[in-house]
C-alpha atoms as a PDB file:
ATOM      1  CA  UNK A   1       0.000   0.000   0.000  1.00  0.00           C
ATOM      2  CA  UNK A   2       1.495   3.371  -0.429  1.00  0.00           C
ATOM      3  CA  UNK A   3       1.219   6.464   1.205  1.00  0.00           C
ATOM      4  CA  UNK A   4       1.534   9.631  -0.700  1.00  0.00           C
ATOM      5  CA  UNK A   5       1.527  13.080   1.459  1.00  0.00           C
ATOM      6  CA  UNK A   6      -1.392  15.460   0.935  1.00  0.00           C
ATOM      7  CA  UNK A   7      -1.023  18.454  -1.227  1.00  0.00           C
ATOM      8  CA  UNK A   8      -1.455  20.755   1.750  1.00  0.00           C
ATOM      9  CA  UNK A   9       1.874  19.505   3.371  1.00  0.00           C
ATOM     10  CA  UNK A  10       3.654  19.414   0.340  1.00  0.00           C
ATOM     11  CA  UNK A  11       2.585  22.753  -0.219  1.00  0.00           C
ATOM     12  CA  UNK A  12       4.057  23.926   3.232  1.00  0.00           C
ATOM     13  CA  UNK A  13       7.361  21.934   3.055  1.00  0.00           C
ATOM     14  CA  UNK A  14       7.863  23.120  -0.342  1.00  0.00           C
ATOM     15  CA  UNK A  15       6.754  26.484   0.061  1.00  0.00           C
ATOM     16  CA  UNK A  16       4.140  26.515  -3.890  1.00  0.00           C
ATOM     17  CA  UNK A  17       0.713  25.668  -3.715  1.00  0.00           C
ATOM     18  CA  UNK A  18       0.496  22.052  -4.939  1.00  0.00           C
ATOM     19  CA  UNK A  19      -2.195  21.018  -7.366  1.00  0.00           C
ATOM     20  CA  UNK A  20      -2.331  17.436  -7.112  1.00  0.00           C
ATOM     21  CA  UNK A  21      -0.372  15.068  -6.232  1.00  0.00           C
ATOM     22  CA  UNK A  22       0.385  12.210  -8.964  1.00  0.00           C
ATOM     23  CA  UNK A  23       1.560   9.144  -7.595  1.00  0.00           C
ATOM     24  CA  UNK A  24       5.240   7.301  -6.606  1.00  0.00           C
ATOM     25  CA  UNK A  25       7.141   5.661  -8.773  1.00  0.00           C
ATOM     26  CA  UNK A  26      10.530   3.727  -8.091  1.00  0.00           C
ATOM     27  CA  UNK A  27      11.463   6.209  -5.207  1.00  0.00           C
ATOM     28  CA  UNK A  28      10.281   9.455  -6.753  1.00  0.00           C
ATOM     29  CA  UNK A  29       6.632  11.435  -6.215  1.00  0.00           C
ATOM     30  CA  UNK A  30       5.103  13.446  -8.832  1.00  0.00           C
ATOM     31  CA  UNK A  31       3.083  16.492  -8.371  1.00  0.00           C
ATOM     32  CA  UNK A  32       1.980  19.566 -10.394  1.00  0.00           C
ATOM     33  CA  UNK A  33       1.553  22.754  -8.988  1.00  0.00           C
ATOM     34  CA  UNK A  34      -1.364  25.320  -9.803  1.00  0.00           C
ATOM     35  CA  UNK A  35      -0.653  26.744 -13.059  1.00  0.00           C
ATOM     36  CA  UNK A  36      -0.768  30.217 -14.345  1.00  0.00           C
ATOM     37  CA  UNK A  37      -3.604  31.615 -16.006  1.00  0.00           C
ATOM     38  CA  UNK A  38      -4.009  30.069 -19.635  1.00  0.00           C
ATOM     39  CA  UNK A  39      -1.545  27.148 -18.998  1.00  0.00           C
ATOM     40  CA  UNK A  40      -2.302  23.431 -18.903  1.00  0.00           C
ATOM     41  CA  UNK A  41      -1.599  21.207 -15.489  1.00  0.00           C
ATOM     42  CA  UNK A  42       0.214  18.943 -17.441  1.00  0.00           C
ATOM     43  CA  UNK A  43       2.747  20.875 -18.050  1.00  0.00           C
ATOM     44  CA  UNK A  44       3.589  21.418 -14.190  1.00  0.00           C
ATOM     45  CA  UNK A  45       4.946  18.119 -12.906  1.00  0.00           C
ATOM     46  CA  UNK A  46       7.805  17.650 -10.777  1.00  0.00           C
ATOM     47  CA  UNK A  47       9.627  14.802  -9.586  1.00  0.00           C
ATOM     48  CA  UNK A  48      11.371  14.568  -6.159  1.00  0.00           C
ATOM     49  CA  UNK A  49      12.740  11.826  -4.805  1.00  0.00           C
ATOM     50  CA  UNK A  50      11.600  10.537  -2.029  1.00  0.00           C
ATOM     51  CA  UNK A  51      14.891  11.050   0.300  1.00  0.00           C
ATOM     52  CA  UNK A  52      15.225  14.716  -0.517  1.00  0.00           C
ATOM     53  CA  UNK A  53      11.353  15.066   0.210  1.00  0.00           C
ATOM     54  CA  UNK A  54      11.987  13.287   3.583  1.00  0.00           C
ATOM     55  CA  UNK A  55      14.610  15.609   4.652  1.00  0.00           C
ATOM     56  CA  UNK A  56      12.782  18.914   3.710  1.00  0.00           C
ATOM     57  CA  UNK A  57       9.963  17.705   5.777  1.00  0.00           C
ATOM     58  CA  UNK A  58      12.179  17.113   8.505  1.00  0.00           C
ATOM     59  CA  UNK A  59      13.774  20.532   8.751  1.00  0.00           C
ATOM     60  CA  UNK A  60      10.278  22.085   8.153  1.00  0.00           C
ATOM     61  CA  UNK A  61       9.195  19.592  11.208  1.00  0.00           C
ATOM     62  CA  UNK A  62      12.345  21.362  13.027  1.00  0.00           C
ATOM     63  CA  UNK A  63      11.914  24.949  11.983  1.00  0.00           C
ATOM     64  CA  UNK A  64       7.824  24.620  13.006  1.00  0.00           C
ATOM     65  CA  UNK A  65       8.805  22.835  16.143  1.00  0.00           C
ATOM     66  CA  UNK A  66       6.857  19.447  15.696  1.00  0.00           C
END
């Protein structure tokens, strides 16, 4: 089963507004952020991998004292 992180904390550990986020894939989650006016979703995804994600969240954990 995998667990994918909601858009709102991705949005706060990497400080854009995430759309939606796509899926994981061989250590690496997808996500598009909200586009600008007349552009297409599509053309907004970004892979991170997994490991870098994990230690953003933990200095944002840190920095917000959880």
């Amino acid at each position: 089963m995998n667990y994918l992180p909601s858009k709102e904390l991705l949005s706060e550990v990497l400080g854009h507004k995430v759309w939606k986020v796509l899926g994981c894939n061989m250590g690496t989650l997808r996500y598009c952020i909200y586009p600008n006016k007349g552009d297409e979703p599509s053309e907004y995804i970004f892979p991170i991998n997994i490991y870098e994600l994990a230690s953003k969240c933990k200095e944002w954990a840190t920095e917000n004292k959880y």
